[in-house]
PDB file of N, CA and C in Angstrom:
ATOM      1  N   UNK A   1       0.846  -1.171   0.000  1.00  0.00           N
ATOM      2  CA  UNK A   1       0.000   0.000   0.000  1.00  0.00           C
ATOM      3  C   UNK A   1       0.896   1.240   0.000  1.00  0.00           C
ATOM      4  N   UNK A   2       0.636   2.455  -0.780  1.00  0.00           N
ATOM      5  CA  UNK A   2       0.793   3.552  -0.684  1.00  0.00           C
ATOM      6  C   UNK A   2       1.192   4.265   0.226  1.00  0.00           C
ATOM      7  N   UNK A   3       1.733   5.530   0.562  1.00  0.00           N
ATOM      8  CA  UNK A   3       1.791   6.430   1.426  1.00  0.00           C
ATOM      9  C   UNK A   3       0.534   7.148   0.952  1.00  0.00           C
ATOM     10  N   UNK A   4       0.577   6.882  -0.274  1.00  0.00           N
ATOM     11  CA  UNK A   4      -0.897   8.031   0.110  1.00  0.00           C
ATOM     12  C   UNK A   4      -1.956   7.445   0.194  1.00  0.00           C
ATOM     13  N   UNK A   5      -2.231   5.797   0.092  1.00  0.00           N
ATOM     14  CA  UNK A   5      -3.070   5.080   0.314  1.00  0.00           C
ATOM     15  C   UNK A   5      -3.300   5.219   2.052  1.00  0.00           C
ATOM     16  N   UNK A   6      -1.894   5.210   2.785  1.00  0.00           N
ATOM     17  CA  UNK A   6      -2.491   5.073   4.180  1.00  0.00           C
ATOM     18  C   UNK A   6      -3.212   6.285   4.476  1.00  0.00           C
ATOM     19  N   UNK A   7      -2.495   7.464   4.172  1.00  0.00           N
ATOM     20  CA  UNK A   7      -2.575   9.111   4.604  1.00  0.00           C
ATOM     21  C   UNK A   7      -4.299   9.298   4.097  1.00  0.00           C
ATOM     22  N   UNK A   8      -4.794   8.226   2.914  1.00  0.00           N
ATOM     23  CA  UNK A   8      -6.036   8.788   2.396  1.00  0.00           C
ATOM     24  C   UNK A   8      -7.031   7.982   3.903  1.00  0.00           C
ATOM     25  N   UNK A   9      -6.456   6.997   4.724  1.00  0.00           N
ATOM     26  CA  UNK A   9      -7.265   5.942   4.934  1.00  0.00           C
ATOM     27  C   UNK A   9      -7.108   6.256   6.502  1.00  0.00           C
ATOM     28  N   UNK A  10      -6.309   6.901   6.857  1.00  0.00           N
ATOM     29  CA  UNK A  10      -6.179   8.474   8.049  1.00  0.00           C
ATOM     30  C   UNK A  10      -6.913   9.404   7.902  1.00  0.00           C
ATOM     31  N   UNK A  11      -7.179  10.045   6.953  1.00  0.00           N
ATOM     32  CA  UNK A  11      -8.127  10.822   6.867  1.00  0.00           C
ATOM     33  C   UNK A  11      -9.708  10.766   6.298  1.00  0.00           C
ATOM     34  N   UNK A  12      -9.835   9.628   6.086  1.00  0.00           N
ATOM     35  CA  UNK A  12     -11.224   9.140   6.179  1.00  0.00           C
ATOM     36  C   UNK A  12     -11.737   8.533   7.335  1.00  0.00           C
ATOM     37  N   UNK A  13     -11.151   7.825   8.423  1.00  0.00           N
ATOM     38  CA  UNK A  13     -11.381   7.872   9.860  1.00  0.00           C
ATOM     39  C   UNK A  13     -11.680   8.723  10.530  1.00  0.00           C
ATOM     40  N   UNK A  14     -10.415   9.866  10.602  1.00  0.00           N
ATOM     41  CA  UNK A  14     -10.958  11.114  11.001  1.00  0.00           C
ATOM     42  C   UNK A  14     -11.531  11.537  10.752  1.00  0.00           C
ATOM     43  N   UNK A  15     -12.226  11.996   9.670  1.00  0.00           N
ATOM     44  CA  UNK A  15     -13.744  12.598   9.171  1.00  0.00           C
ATOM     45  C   UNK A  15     -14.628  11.822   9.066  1.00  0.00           C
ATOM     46  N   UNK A  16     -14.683  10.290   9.284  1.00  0.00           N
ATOM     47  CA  UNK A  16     -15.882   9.622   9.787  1.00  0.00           C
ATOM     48  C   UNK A  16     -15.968  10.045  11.451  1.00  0.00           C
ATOM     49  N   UNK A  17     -15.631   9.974  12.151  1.00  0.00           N
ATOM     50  CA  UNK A  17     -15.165  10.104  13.632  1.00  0.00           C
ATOM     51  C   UNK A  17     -15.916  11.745  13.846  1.00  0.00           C
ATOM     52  N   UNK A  18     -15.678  12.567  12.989  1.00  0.00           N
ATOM     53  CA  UNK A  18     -15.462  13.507  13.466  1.00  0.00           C
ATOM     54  C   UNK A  18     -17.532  13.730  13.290  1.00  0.00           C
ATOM     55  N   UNK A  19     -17.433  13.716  12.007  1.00  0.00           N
ATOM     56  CA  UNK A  19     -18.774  13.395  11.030  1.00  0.00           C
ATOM     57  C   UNK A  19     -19.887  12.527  12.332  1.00  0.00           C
ATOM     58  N   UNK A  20     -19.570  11.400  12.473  1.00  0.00           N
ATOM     59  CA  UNK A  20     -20.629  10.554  13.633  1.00  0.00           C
ATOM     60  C   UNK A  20     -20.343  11.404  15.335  1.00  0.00           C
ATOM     61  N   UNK A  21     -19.337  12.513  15.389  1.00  0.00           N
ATOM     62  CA  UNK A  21     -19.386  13.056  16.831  1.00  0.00           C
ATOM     63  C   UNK A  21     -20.992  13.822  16.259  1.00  0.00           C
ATOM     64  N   UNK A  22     -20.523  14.621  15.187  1.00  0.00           N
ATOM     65  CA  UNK A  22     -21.519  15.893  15.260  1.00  0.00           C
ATOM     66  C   UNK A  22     -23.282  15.185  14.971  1.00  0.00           C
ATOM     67  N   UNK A  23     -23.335  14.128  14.478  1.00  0.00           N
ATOM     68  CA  UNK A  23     -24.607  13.420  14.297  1.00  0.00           C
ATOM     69  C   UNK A  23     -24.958  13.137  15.530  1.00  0.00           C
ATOM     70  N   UNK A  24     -24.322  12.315  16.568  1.00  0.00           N
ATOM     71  CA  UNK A  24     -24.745  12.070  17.849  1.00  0.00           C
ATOM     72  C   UNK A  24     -24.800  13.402  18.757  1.00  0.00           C
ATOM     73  N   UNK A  25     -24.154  14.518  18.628  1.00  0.00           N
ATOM     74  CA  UNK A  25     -24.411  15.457  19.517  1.00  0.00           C
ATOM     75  C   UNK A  25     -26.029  16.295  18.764  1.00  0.00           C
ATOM     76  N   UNK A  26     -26.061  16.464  17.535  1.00  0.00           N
ATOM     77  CA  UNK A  26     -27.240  16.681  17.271  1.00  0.00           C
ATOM     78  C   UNK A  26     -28.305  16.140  17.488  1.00  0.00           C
ATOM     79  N   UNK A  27     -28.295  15.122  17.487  1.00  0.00           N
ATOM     80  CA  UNK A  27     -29.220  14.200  17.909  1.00  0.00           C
ATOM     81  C   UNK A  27     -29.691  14.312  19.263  1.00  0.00           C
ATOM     82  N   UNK A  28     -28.807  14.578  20.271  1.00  0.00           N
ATOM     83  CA  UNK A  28     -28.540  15.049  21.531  1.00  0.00           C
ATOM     84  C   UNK A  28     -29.818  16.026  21.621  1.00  0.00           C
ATOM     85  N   UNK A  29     -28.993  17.082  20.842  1.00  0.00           N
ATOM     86  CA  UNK A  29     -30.184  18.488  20.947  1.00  0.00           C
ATOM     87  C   UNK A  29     -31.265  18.197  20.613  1.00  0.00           C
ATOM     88  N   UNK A  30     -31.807  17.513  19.661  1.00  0.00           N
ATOM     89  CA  UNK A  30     -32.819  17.193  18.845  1.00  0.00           C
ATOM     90  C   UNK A  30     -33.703  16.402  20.576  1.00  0.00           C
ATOM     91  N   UNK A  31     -33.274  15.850  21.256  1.00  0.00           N
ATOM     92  CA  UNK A  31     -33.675  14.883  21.984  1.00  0.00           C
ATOM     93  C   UNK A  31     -34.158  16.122  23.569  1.00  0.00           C
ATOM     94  N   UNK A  32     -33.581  16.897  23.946  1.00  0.00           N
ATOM     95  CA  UNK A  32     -33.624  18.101  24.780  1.00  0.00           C
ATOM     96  C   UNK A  32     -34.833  18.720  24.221  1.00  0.00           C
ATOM     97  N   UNK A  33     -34.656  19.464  23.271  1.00  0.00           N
ATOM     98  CA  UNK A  33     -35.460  20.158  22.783  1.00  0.00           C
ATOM     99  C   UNK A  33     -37.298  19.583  23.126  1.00  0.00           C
ATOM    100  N   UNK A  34     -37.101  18.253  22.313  1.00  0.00           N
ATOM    101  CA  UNK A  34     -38.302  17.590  22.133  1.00  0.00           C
ATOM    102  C   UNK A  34     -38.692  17.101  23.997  1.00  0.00           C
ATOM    103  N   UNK A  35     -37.664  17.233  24.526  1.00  0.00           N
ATOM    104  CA  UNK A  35     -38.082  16.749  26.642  1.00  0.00           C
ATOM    105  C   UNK A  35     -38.584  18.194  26.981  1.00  0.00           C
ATOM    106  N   UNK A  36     -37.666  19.313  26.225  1.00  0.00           N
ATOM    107  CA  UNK A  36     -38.528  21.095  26.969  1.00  0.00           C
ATOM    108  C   UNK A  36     -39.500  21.067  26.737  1.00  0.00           C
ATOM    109  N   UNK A  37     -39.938  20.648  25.229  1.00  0.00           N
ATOM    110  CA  UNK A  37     -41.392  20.441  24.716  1.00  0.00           C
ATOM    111  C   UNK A  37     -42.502  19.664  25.486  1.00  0.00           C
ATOM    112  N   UNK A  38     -42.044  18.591  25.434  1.00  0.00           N
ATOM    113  CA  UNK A  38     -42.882  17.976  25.734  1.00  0.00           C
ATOM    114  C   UNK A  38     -43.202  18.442  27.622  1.00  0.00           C
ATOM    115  N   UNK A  39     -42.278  19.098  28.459  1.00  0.00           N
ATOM    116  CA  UNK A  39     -42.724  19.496  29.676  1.00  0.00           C
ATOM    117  C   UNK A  39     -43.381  20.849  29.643  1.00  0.00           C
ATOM    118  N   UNK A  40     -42.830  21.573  28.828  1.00  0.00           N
ATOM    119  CA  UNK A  40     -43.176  23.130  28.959  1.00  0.00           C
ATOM    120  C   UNK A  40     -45.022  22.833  27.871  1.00  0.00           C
ATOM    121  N   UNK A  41     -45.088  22.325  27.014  1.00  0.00           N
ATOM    122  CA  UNK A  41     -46.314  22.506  26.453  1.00  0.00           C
ATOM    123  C   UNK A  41     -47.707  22.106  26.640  1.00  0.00           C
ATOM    124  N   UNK A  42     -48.090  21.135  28.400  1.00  0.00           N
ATOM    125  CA  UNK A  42     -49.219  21.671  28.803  1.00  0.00           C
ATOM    126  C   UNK A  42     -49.479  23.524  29.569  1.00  0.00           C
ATOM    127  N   UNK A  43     -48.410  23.609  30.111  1.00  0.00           N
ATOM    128  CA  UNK A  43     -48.291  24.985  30.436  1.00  0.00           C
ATOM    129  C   UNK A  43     -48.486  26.498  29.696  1.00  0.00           C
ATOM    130  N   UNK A  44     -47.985  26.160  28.394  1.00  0.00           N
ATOM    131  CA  UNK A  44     -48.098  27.266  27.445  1.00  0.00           C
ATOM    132  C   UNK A  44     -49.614  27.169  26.529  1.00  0.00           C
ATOM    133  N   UNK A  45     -50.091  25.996  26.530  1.00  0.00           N
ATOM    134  CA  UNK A  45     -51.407  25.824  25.737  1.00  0.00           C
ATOM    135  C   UNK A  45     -50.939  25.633  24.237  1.00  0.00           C
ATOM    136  N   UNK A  46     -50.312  25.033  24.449  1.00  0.00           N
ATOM    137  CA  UNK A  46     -49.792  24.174  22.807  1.00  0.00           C
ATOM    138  C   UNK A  46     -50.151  22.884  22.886  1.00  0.00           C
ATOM    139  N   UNK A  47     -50.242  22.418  21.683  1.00  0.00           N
ATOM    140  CA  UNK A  47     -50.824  20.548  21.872  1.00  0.00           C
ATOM    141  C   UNK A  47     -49.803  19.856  22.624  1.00  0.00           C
ATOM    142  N   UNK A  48     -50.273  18.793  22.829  1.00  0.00           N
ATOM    143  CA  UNK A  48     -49.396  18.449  23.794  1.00  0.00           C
ATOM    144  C   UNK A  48     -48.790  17.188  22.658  1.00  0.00           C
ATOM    145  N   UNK A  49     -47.304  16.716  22.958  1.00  0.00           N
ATOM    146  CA  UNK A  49     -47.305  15.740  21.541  1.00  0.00           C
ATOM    147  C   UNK A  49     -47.626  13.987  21.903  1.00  0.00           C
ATOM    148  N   UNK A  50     -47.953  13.666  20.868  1.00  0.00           N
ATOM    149  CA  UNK A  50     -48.681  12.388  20.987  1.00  0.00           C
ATOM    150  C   UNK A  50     -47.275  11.418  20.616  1.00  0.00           C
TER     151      UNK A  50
END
């Protein structure tokens, strides 16, 4: 294998790695958001979610 075969196969780890941090931390938010919701919206008179 290459040097630039490894260097390509280093940097596709790292930007998978980096790529699945920011999916799971979004997901994160996505998951908060929808718990404020779902506590704060009998209070405000919004539907409540099903």
């Amino acid at each position: 294998m290459s040097w630039l075969g490894i260097i390509l196969i280093v940097l596709g780890l790292y930007f998978a790695f980096k790529v699945a941090g920011f999916v799971l931390k979004l997901a994160m938010w996505a998951l908060v958001l929808f718990g404020l919701y779902w506590l704060l919206a009998p209070h405000l008179g919004l539907p409540w979610p099903a």
